[in-house]
C-alpha atoms as a PDB file:
ATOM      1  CA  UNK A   1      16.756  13.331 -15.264  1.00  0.00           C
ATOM      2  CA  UNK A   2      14.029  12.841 -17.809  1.00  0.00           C
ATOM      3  CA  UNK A   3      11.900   9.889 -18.204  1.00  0.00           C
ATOM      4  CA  UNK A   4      10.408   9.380 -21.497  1.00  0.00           C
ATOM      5  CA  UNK A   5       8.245   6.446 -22.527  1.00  0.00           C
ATOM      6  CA  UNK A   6       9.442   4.631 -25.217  1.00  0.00           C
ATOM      7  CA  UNK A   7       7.748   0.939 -26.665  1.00  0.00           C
ATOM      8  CA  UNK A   8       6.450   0.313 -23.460  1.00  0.00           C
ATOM      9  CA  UNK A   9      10.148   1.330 -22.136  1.00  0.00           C
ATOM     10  CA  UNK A  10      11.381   4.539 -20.291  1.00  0.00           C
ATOM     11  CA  UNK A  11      14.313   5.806 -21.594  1.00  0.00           C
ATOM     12  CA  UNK A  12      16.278   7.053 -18.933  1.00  0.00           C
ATOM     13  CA  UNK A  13      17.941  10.637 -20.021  1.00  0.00           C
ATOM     14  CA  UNK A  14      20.504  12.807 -18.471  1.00  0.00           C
ATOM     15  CA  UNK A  15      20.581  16.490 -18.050  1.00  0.00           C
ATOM     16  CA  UNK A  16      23.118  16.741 -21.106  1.00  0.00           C
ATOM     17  CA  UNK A  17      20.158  14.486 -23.409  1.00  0.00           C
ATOM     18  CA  UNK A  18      22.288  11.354 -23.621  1.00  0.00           C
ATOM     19  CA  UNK A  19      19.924   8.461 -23.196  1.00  0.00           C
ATOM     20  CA  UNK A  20      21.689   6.224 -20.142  1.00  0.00           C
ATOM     21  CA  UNK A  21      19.377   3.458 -19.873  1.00  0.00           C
ATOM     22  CA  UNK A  22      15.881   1.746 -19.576  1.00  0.00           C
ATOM     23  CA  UNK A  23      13.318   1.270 -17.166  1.00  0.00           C
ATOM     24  CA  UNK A  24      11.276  -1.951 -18.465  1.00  0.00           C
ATOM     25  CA  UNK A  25       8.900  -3.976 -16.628  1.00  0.00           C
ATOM     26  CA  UNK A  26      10.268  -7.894 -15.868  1.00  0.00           C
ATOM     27  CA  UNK A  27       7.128 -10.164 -16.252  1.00  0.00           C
ATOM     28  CA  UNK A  28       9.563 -13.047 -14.918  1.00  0.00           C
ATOM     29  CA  UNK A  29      10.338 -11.837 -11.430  1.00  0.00           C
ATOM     30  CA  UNK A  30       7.568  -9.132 -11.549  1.00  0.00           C
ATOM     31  CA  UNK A  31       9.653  -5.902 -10.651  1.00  0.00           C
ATOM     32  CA  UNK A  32      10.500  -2.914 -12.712  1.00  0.00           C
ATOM     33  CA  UNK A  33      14.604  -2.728 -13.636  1.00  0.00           C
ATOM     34  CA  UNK A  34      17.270  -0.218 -15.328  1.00  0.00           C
ATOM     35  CA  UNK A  35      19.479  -1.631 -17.656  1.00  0.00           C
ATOM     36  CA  UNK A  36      22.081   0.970 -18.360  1.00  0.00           C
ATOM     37  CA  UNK A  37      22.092   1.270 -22.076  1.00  0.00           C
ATOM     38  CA  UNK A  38      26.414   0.488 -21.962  1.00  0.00           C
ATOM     39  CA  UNK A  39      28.665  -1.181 -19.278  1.00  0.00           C
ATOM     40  CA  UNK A  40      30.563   1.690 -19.309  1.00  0.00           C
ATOM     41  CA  UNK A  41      27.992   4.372 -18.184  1.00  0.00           C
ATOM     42  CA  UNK A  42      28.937   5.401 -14.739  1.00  0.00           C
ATOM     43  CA  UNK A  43      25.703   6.718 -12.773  1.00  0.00           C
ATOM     44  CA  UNK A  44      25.803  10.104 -10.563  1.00  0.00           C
ATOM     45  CA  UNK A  45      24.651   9.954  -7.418  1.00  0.00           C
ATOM     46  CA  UNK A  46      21.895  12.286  -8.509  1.00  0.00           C
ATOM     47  CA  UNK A  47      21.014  10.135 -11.331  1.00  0.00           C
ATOM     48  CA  UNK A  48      21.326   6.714  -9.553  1.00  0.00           C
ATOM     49  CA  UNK A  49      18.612   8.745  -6.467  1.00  0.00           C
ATOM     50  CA  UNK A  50      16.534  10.200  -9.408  1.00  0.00           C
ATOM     51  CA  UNK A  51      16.328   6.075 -10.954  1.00  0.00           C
ATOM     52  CA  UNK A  52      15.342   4.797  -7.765  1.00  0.00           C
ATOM     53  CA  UNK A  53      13.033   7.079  -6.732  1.00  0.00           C
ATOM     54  CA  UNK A  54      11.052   6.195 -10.151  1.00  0.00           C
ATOM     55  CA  UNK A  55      11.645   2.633  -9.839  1.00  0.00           C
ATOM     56  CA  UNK A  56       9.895   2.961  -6.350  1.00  0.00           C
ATOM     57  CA  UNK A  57       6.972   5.048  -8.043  1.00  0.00           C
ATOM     58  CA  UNK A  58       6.473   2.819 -10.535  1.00  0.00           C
ATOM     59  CA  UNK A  59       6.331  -0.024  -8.008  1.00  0.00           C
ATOM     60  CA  UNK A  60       3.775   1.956  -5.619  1.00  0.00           C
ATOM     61  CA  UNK A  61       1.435   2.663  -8.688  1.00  0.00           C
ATOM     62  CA  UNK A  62       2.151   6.529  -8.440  1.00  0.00           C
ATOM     63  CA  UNK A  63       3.894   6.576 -11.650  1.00  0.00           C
ATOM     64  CA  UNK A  64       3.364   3.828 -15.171  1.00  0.00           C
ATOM     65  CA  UNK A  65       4.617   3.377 -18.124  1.00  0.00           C
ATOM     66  CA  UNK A  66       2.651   3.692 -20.993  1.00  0.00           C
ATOM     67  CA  UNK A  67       1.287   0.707 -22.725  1.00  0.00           C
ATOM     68  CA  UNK A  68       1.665   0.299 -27.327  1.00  0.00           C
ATOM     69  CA  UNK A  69      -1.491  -0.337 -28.784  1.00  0.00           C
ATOM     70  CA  UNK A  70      -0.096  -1.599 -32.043  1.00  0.00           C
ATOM     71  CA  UNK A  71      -3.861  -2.552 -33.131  1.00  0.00           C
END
């Protein structure tokens, strides 16, 4: 699974390059969440481990996501 930072987004790619979803940041209830790009995409176990384990990084401050500077 790669993570690549996106518009203040991680895209959420899977070993064959097909982007599954986004990691964004929820101001609202203050919590980092995937939203699966399509209804349809069914998650592998590996993937749905490899999602939660960044969620949880992101959470604990070991990992970010990259801010835009559009000034």
């Amino acid at each position: 699974m790669l993570f690549f930072p996106a518009q203040q987004e991680l895209d959420c790619i899977n070993d064959n390059g097909d982007i599954i979803g986004k990691i964004t940041f929820d101001g609202a209830q203050d919590e980092y969440v995937f939203s699966p790009v399509s209804e349809s995409i069914v998650l592998s176990g590996l993937e749905e481990a490899s999602i939660a384990m960044r969620l949880a990084g992101l959470k604990l401050g070991k990992f970010s996501i990259p801010m835009q500077d559009d000034d």
